[in-house]
C-alpha atoms as a PDB file:
ATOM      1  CA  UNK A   1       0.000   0.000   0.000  1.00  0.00           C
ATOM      2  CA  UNK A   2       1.466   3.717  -1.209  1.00  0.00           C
ATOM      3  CA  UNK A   3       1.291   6.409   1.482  1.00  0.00           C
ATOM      4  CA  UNK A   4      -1.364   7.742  -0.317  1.00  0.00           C
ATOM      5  CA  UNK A   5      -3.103   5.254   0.510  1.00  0.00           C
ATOM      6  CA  UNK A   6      -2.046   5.115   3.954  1.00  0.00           C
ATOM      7  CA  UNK A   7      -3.280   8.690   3.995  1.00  0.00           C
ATOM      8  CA  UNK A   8      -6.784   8.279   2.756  1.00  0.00           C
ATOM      9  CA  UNK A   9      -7.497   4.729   4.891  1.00  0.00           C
ATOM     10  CA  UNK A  10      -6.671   6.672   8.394  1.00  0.00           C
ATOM     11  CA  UNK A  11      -8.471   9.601   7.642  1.00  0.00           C
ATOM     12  CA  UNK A  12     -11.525   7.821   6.433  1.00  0.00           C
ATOM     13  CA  UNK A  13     -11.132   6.064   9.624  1.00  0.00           C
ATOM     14  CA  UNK A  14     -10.850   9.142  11.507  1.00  0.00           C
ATOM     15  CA  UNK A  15     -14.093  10.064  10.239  1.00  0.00           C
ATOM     16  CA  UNK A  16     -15.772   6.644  10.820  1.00  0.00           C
ATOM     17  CA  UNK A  17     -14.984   6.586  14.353  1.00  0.00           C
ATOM     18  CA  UNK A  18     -16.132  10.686  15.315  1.00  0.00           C
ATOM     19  CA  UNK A  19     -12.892  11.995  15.493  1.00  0.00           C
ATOM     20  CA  UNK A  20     -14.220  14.208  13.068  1.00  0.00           C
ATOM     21  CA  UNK A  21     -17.647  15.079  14.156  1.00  0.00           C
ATOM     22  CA  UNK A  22     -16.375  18.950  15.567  1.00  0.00           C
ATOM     23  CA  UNK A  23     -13.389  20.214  13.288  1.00  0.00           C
ATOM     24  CA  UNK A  24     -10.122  20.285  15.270  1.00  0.00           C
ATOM     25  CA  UNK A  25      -7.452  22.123  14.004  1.00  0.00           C
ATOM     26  CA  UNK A  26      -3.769  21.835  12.969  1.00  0.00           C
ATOM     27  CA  UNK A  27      -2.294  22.741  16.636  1.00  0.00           C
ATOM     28  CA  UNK A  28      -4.321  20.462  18.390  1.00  0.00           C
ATOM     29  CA  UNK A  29      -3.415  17.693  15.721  1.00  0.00           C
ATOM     30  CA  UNK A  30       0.027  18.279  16.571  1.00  0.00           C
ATOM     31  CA  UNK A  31      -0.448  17.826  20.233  1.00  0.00           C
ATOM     32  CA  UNK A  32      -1.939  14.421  19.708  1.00  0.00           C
ATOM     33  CA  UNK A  33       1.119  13.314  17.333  1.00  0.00           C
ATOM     34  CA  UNK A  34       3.199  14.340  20.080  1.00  0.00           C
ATOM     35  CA  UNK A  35       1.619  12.989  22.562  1.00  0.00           C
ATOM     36  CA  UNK A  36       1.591   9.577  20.437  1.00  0.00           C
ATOM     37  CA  UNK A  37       5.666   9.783  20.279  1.00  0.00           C
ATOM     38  CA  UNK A  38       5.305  10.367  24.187  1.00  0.00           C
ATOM     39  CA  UNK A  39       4.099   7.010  24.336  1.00  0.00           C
ATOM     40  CA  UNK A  40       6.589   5.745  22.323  1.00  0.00           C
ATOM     41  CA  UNK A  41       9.425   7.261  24.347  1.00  0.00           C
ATOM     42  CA  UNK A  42       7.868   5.446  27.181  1.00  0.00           C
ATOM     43  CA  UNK A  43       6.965   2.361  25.931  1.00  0.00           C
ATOM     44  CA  UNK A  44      11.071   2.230  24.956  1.00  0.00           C
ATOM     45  CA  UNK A  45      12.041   2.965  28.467  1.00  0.00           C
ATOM     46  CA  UNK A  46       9.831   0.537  30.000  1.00  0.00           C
ATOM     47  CA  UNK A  47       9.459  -2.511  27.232  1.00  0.00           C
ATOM     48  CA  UNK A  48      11.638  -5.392  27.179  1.00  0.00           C
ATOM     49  CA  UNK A  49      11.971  -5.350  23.122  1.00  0.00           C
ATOM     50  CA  UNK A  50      10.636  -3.316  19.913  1.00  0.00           C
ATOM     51  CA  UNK A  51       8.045  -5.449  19.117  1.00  0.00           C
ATOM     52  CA  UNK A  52       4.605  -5.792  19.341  1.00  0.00           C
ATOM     53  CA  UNK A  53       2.784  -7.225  22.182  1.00  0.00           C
ATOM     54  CA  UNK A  54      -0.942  -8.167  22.374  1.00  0.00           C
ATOM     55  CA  UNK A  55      -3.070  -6.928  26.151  1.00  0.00           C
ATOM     56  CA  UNK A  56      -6.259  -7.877  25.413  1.00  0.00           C
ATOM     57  CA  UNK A  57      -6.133  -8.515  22.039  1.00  0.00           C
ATOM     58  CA  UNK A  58      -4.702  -5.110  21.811  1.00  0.00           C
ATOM     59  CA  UNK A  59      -1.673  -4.630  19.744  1.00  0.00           C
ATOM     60  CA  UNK A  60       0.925  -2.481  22.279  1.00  0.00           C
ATOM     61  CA  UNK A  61       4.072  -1.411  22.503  1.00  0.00           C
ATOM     62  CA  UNK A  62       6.730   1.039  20.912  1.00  0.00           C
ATOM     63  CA  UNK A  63       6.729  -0.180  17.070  1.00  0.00           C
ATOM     64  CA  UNK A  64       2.866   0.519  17.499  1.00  0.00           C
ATOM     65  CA  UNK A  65       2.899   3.755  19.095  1.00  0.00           C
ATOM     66  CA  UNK A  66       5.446   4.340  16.477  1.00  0.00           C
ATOM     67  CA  UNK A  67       2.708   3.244  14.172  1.00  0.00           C
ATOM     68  CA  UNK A  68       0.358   5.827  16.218  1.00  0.00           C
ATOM     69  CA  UNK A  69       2.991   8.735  15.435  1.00  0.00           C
ATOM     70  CA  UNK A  70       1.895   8.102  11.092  1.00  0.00           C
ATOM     71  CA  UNK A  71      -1.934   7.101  11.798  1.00  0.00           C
ATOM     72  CA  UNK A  72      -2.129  10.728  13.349  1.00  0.00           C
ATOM     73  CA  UNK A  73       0.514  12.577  10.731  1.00  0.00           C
ATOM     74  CA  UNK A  74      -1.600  10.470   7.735  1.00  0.00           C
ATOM     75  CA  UNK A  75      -4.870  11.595   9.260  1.00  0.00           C
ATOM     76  CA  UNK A  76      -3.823  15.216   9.682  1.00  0.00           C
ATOM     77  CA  UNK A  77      -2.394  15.320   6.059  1.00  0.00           C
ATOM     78  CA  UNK A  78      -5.933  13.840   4.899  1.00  0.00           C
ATOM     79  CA  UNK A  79      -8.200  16.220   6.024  1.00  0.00           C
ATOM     80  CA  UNK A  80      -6.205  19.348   5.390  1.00  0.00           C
ATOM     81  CA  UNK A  81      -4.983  17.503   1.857  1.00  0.00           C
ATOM     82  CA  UNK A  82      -1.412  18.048   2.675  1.00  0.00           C
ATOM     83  CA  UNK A  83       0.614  15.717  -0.305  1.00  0.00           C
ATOM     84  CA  UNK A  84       2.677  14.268   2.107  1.00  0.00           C
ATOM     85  CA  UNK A  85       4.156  11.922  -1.246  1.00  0.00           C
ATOM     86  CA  UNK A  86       5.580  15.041  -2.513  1.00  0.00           C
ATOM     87  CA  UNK A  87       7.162  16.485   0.398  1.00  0.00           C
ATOM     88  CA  UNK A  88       8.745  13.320   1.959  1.00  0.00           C
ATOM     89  CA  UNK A  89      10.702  12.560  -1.837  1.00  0.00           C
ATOM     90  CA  UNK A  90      11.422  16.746  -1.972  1.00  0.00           C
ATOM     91  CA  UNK A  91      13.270  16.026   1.648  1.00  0.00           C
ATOM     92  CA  UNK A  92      14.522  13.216   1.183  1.00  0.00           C
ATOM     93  CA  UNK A  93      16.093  14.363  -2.796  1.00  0.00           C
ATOM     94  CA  UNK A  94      17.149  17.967  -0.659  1.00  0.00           C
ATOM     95  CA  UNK A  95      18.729  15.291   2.471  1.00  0.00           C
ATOM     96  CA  UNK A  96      21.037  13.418  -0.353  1.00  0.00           C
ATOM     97  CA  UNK A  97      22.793  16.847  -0.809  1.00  0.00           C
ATOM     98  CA  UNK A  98      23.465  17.451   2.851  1.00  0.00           C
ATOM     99  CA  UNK A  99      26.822  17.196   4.529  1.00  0.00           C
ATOM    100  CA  UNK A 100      27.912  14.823   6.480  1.00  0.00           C
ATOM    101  CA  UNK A 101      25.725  15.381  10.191  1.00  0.00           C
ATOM    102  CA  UNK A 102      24.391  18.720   8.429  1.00  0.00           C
ATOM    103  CA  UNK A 103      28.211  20.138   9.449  1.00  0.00           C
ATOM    104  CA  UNK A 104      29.194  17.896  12.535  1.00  0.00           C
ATOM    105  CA  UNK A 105      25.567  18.623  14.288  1.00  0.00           C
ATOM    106  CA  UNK A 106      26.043  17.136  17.614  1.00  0.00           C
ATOM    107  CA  UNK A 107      22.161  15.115  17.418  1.00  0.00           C
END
């Protein structure tokens, strides 16, 4: 499946489920793909691996909160039509011309 298709699925299941029923806008979005790498953060300080785990037939852990982190940035890009394609191969193209670390960054 193409991201564009990535896109459209977790939007339309955005909608589906009423996270669409008042519009939200783009800072709020942000907060919840933040808060989704959050949980990521602490599901790596606290898991024993990088897989996923099941509780309750729930799929957990940090590969899915990682997972979490695109279902938000693929829902956000959805409803505000945001061609997400585009601008991940313009980076990436642009990121092939970079320096080494960007000029020794430190992180």
């Amino acid at each position: 499946m193409d991201i564009n298709n990535l896109i459209e699925k977790s939007h339309n299941i955005a909608i589906s489920k009423g996270w669409w029923d008042k519009e939200r806008e783009i800072p709020e979005l942000i907060a919840l793909i933040h808060s989704e790498l959050s949980e990521a953060l602490e599901e790596y300080r606290t898991g024993e691996n990088l897989d996923i785990r099941y509780e309750n037939n729930k799929p957990e852990g940090f590969v899915v909160e990682l997972a979490d982190v695109l279902i938000r940035i693929f829902d956000l890009s959805g409803k505000y039509k945001i061609d997400l394609k585009k601008a991940l191969e313009t980076k990436l193209k642009y990121n092939e011309t970079r320096e080494y670390r960007h000029g020794n960054k430190k992180a």
